[in-house]
PDB file of N, CA and C in Angstrom:
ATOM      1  N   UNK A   1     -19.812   6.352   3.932  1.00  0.00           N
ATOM      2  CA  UNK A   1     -18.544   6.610   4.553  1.00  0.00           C
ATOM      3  C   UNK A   1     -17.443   5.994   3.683  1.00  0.00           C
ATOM      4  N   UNK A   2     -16.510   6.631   3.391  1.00  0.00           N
ATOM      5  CA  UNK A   2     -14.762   6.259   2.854  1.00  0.00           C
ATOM      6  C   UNK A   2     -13.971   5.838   4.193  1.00  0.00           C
ATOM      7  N   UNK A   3     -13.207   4.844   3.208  1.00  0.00           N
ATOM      8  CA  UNK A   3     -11.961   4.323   3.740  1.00  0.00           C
ATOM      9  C   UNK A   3     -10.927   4.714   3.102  1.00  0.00           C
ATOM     10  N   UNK A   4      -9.606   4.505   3.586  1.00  0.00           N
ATOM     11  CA  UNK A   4      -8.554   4.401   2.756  1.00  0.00           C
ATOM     12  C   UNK A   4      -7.646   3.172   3.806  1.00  0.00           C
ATOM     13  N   UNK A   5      -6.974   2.123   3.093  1.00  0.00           N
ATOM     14  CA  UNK A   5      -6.427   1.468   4.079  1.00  0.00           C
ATOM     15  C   UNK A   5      -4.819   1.462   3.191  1.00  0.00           C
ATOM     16  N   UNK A   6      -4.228   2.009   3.813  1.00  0.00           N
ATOM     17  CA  UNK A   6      -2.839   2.007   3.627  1.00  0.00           C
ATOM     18  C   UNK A   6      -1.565   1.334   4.276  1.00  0.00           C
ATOM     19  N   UNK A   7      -0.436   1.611   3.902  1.00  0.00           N
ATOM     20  CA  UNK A   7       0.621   1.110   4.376  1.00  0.00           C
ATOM     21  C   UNK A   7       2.158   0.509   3.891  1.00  0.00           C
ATOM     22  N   UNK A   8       3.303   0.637   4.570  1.00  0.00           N
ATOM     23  CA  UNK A   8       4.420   0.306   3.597  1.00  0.00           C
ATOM     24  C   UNK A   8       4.744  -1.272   3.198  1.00  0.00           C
ATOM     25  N   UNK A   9       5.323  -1.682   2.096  1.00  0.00           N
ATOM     26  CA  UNK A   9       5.700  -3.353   1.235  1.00  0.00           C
ATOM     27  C   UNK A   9       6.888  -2.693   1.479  1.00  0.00           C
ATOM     28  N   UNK A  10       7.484  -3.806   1.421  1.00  0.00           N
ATOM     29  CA  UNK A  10       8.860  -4.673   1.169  1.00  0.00           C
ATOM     30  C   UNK A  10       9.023  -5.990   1.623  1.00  0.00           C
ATOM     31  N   UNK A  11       9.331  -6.386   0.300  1.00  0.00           N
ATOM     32  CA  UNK A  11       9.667  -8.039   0.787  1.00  0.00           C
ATOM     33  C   UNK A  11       8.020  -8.850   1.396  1.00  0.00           C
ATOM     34  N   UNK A  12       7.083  -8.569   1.240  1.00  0.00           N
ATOM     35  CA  UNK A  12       6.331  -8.712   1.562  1.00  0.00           C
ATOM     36  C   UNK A  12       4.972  -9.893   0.822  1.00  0.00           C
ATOM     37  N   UNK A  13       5.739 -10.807  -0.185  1.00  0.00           N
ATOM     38  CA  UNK A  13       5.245 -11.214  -1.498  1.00  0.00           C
ATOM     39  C   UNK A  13       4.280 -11.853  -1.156  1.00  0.00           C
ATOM     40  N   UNK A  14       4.829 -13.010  -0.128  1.00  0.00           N
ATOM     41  CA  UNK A  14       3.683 -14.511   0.583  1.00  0.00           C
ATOM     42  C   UNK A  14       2.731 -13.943   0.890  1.00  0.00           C
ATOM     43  N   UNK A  15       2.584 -12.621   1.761  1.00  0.00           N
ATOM     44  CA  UNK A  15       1.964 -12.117   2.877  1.00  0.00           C
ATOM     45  C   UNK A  15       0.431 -11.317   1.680  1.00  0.00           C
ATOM     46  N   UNK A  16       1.364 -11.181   0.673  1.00  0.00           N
ATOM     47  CA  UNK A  16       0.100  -9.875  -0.352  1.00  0.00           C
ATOM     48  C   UNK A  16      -1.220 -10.106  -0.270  1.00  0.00           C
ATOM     49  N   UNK A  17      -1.095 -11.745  -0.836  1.00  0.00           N
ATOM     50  CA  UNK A  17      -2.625 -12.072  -1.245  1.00  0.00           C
ATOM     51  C   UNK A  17      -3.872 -12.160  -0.640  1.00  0.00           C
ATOM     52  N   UNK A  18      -3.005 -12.360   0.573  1.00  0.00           N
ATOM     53  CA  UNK A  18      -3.979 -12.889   1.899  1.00  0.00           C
ATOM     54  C   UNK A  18      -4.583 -11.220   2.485  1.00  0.00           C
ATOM     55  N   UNK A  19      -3.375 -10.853   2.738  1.00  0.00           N
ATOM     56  CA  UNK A  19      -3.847  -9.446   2.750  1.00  0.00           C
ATOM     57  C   UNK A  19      -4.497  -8.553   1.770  1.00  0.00           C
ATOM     58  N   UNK A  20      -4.284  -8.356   0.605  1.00  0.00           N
ATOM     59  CA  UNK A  20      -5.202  -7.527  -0.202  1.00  0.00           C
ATOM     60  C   UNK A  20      -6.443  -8.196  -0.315  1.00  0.00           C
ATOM     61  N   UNK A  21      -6.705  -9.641  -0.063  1.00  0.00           N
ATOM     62  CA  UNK A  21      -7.641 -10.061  -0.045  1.00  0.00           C
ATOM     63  C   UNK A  21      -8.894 -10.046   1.028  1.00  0.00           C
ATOM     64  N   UNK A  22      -8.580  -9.652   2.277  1.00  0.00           N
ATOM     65  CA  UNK A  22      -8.864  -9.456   3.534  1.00  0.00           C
ATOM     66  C   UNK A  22      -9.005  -7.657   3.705  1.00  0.00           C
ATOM     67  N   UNK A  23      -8.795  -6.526   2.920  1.00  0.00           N
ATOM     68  CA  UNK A  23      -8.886  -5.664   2.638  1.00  0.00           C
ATOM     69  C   UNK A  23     -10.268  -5.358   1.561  1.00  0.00           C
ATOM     70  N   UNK A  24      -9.927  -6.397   0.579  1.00  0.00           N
ATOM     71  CA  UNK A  24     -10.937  -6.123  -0.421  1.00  0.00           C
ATOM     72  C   UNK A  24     -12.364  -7.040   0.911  1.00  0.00           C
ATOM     73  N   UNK A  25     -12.257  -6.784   1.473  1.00  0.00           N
ATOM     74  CA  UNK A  25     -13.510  -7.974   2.224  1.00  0.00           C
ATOM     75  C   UNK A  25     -14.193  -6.566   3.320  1.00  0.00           C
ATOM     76  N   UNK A  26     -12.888  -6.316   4.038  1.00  0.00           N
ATOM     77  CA  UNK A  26     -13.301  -5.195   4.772  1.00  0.00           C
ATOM     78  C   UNK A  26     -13.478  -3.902   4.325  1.00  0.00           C
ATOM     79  N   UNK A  27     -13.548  -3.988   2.872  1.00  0.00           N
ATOM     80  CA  UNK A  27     -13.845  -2.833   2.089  1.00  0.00           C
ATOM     81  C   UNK A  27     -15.292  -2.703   1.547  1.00  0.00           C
ATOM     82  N   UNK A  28     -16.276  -3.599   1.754  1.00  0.00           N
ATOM     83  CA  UNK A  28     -16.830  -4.162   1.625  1.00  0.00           C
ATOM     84  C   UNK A  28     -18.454  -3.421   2.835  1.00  0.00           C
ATOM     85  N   UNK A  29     -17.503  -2.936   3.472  1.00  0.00           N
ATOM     86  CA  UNK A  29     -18.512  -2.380   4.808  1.00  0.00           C
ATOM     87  C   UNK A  29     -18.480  -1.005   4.966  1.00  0.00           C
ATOM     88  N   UNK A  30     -17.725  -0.650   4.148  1.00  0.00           N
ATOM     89  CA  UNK A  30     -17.551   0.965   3.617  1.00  0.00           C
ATOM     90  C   UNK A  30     -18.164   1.369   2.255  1.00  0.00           C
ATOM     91  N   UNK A  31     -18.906   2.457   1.983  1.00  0.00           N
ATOM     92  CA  UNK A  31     -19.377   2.975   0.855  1.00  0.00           C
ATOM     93  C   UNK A  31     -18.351   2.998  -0.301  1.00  0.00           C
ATOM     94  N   UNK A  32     -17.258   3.119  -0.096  1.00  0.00           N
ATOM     95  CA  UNK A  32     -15.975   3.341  -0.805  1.00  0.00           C
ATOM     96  C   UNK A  32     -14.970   3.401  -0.147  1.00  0.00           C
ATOM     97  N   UNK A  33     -13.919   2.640  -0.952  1.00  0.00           N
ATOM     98  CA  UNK A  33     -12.763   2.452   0.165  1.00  0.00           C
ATOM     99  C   UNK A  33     -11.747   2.405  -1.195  1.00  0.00           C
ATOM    100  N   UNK A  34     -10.095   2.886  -0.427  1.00  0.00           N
ATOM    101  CA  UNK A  34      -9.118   2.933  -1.416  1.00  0.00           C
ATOM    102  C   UNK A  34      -8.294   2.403  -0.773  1.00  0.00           C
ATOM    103  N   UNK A  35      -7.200   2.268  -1.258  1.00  0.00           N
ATOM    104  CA  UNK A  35      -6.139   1.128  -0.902  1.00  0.00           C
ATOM    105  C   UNK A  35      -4.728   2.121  -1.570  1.00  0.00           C
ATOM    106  N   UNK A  36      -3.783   2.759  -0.121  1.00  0.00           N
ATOM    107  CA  UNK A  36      -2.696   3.390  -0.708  1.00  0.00           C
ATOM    108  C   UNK A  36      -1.214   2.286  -0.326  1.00  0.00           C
ATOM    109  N   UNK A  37      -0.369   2.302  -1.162  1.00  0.00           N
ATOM    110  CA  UNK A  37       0.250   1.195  -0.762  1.00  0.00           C
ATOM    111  C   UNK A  37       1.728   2.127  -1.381  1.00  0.00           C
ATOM    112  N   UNK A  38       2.908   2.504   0.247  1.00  0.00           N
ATOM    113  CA  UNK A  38       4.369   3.089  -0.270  1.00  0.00           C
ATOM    114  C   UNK A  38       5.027   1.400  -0.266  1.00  0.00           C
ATOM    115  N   UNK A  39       5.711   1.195  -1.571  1.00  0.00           N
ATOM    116  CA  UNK A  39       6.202  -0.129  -1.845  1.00  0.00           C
ATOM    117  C   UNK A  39       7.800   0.666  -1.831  1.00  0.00           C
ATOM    118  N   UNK A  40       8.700  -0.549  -1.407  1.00  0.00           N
ATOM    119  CA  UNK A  40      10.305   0.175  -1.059  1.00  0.00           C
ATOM    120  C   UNK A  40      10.659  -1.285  -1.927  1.00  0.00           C
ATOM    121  N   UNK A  41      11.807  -0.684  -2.444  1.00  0.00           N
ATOM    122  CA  UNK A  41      12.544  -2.172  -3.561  1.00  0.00           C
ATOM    123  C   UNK A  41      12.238  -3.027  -2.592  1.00  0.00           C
ATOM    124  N   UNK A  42      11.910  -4.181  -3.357  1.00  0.00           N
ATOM    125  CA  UNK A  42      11.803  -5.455  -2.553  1.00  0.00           C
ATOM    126  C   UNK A  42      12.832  -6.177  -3.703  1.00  0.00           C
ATOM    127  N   UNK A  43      13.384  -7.502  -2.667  1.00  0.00           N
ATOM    128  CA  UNK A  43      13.840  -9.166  -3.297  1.00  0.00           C
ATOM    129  C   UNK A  43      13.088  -9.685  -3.844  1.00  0.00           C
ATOM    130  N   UNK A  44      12.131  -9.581  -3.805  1.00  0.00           N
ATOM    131  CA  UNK A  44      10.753 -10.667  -4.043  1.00  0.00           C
ATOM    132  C   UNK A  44       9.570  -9.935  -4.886  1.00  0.00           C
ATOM    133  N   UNK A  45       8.776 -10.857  -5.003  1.00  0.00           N
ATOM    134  CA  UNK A  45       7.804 -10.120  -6.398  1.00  0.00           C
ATOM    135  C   UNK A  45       6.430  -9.623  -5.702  1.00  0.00           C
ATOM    136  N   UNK A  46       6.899  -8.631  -5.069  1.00  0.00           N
ATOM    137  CA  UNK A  46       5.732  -7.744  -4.013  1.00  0.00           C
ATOM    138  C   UNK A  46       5.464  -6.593  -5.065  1.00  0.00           C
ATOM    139  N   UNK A  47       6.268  -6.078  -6.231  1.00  0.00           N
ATOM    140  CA  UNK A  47       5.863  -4.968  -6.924  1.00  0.00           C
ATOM    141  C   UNK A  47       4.963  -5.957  -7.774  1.00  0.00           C
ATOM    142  N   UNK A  48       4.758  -6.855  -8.279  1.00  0.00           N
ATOM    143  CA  UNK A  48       4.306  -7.884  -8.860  1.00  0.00           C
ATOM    144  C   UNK A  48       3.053  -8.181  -8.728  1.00  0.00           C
ATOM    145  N   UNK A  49       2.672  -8.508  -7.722  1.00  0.00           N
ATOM    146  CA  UNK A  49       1.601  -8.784  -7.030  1.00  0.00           C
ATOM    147  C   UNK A  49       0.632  -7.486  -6.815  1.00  0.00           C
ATOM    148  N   UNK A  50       1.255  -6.621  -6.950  1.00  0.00           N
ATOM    149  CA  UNK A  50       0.271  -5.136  -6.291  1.00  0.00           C
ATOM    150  C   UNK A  50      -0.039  -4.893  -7.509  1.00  0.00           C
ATOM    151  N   UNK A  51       0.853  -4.816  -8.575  1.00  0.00           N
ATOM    152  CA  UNK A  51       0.343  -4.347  -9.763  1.00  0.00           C
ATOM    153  C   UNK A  51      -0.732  -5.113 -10.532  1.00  0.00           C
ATOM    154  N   UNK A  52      -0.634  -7.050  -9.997  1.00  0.00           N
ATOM    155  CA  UNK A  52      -1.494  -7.673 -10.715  1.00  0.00           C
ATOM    156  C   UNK A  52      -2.993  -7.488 -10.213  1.00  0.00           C
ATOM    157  N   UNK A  53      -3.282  -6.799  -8.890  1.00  0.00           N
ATOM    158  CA  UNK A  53      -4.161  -6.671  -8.469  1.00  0.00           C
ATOM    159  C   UNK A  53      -4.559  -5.079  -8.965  1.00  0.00           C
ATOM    160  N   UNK A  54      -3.857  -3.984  -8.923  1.00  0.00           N
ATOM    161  CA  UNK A  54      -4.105  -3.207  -9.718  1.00  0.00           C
ATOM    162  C   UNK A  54      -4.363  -3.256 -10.966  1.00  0.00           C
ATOM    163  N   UNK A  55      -4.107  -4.032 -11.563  1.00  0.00           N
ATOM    164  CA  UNK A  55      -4.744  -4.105 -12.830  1.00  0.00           C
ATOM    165  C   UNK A  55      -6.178  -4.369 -12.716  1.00  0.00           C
ATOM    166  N   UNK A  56      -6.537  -5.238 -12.257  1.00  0.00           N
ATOM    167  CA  UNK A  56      -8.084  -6.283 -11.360  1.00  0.00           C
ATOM    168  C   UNK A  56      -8.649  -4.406 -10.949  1.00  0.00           C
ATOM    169  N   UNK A  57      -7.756  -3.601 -10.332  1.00  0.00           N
ATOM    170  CA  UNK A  57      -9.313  -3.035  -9.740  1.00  0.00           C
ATOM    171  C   UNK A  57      -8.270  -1.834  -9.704  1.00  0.00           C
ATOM    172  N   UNK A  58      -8.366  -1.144 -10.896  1.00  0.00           N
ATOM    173  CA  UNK A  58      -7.495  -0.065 -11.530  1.00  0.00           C
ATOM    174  C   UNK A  58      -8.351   1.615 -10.338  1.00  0.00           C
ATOM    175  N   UNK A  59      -9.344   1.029  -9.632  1.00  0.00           N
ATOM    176  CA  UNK A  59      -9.489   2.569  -9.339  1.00  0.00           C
ATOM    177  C   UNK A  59      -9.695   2.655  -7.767  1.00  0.00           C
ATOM    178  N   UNK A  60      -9.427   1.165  -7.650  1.00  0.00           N
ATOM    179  CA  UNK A  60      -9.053   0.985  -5.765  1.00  0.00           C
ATOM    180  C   UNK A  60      -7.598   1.247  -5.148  1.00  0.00           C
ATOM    181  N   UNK A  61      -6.594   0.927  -6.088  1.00  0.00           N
ATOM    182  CA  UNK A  61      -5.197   0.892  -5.415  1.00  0.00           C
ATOM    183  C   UNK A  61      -4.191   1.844  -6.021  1.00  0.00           C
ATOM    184  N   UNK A  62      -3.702   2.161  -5.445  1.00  0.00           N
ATOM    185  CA  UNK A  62      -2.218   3.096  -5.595  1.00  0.00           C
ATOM    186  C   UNK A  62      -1.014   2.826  -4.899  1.00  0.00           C
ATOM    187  N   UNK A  63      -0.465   2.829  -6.162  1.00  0.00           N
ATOM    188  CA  UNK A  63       1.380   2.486  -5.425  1.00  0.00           C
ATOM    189  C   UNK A  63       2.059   3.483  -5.717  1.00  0.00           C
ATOM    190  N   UNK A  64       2.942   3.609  -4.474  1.00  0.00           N
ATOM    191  CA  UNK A  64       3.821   4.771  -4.323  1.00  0.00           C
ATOM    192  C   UNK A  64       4.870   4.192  -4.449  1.00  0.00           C
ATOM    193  N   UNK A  65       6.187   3.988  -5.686  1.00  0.00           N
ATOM    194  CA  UNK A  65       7.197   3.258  -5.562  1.00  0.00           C
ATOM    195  C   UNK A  65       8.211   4.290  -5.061  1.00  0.00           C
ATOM    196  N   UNK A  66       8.975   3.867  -4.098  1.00  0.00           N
ATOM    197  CA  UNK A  66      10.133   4.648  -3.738  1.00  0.00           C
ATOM    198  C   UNK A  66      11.476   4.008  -4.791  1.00  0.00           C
ATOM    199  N   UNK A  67      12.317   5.258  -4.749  1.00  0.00           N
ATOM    200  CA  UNK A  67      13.376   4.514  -5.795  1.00  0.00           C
ATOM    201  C   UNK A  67      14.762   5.324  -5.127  1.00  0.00           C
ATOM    202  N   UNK A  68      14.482   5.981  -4.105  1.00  0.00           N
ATOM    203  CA  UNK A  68      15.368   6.367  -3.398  1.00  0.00           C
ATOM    204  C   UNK A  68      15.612   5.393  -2.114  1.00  0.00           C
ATOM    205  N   UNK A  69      17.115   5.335  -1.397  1.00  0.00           N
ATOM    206  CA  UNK A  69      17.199   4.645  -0.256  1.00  0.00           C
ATOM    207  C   UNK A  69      17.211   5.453   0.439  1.00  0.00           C
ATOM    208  N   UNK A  70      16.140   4.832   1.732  1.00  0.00           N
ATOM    209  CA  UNK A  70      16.336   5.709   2.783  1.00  0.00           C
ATOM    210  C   UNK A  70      17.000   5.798   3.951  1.00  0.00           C
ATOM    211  N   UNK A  71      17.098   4.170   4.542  1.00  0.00           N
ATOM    212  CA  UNK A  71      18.084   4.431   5.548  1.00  0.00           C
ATOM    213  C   UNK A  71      18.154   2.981   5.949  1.00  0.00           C
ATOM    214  N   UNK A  72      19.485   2.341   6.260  1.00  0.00           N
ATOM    215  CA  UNK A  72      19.741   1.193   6.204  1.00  0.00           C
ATOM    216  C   UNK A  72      18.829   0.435   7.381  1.00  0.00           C
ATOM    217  N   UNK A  73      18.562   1.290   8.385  1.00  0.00           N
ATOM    218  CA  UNK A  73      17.450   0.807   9.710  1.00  0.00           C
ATOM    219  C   UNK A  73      15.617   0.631   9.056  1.00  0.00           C
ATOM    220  N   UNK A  74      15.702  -0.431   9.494  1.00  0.00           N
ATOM    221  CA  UNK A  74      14.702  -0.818   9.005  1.00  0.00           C
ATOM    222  C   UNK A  74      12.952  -0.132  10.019  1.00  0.00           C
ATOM    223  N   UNK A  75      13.367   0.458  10.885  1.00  0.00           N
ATOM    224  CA  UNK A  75      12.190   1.217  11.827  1.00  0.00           C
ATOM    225  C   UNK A  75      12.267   2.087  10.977  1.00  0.00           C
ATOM    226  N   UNK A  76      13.243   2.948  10.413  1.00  0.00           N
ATOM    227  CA  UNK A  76      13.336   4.296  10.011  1.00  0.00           C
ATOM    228  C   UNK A  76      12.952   4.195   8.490  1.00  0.00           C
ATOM    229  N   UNK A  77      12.741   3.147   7.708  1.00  0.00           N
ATOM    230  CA  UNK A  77      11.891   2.831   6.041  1.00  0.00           C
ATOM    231  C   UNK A  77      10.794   2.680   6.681  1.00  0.00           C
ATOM    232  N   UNK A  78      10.530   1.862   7.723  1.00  0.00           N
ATOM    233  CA  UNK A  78       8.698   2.163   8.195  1.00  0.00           C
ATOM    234  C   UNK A  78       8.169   3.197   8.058  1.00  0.00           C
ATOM    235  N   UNK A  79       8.675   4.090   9.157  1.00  0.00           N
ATOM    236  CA  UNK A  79       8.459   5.203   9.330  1.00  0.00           C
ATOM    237  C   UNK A  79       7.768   6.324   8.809  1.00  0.00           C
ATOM    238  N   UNK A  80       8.988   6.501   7.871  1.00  0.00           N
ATOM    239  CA  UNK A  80       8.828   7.444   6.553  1.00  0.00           C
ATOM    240  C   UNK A  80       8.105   6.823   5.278  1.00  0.00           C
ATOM    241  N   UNK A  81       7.544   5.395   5.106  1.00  0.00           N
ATOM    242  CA  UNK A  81       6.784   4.791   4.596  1.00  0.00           C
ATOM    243  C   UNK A  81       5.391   4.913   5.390  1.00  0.00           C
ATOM    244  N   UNK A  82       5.172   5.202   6.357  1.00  0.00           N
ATOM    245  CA  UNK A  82       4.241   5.809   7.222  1.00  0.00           C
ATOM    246  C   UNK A  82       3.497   6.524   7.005  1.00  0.00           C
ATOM    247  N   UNK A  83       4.632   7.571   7.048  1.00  0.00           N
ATOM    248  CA  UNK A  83       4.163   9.237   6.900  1.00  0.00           C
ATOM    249  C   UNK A  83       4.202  10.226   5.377  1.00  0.00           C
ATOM    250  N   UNK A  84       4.617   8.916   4.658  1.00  0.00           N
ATOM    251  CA  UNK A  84       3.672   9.327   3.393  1.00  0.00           C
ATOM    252  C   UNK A  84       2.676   8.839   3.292  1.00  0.00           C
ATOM    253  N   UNK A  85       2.236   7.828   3.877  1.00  0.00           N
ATOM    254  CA  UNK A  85       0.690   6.867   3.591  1.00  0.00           C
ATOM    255  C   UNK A  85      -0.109   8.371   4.218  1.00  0.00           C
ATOM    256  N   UNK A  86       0.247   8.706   5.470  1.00  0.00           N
ATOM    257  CA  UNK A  86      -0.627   9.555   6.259  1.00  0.00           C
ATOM    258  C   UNK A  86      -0.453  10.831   5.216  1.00  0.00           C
ATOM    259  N   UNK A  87       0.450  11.061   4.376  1.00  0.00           N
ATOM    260  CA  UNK A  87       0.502  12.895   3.848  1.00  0.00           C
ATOM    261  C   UNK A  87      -0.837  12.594   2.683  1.00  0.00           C
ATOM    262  N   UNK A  88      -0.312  11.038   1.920  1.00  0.00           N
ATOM    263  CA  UNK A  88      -1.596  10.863   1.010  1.00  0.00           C
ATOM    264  C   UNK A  88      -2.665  11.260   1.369  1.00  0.00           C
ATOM    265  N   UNK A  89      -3.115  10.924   2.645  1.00  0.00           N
ATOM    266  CA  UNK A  89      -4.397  10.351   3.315  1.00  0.00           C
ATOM    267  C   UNK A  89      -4.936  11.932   3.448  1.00  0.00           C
ATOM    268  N   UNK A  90      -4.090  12.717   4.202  1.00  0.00           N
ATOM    269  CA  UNK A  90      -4.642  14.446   4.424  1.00  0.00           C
ATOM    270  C   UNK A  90      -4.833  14.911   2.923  1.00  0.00           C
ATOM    271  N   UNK A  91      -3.633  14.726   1.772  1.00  0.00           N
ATOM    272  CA  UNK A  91      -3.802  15.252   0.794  1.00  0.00           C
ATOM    273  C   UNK A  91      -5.364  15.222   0.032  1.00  0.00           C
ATOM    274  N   UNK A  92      -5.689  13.952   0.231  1.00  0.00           N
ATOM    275  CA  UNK A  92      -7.287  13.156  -0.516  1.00  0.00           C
ATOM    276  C   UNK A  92      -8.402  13.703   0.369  1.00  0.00           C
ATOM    277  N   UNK A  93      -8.131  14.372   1.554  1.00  0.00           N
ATOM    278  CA  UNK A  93      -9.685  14.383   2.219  1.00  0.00           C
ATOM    279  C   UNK A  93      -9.399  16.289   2.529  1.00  0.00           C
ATOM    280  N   UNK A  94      -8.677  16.843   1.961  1.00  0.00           N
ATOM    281  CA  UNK A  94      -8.745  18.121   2.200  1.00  0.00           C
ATOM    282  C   UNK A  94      -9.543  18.831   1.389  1.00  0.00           C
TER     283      UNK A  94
END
């Protein structure tokens, strides 16, 4: 069985390690598992961190950098950071 465990960054730097690390664990109980990750500009060195782990495991993770703004409400960058994780997710298993 596949996984894919996805989801949107920003600003999210402290939080990475613990989490990609706790991913790579529960990935662990799956035959194969991928890791999609929509990253939105961050302050902080969250593009940093994803990439240093992408480097580590070049065929588990994908970053989707947005370089467009989307909307000053912060529910509404979830959102649509969301529902590209989910368009990935249909795109890969069709």
């Amino acid at each position: 069985m596949k996984c894919c465990f996805c989801g949107p960054v920003k600003n999210c730097g402290k939080y990475l390690p613990k989490v990609l690390s706790n991913i790579e664990k529960l990935g662990q109980l799956f035959d194969d598992y991928s890791i999609f990750i929509y990253y939105d500009k961050s302050h902080d060195n969250s593009l940093h961190i994803l990439k240093e782990f992408q480097n580590k495991n070049p065929n588990k993770l994908t970053i989707h950098i947005n370089e467009t703004f989307r909307s000053p409400f912060r529910t509404h960058r979830l959102a649509y950071g969301r529902n590209v994780c989910l368009k990935y997710i249909k795109q890969q298993n069709e």
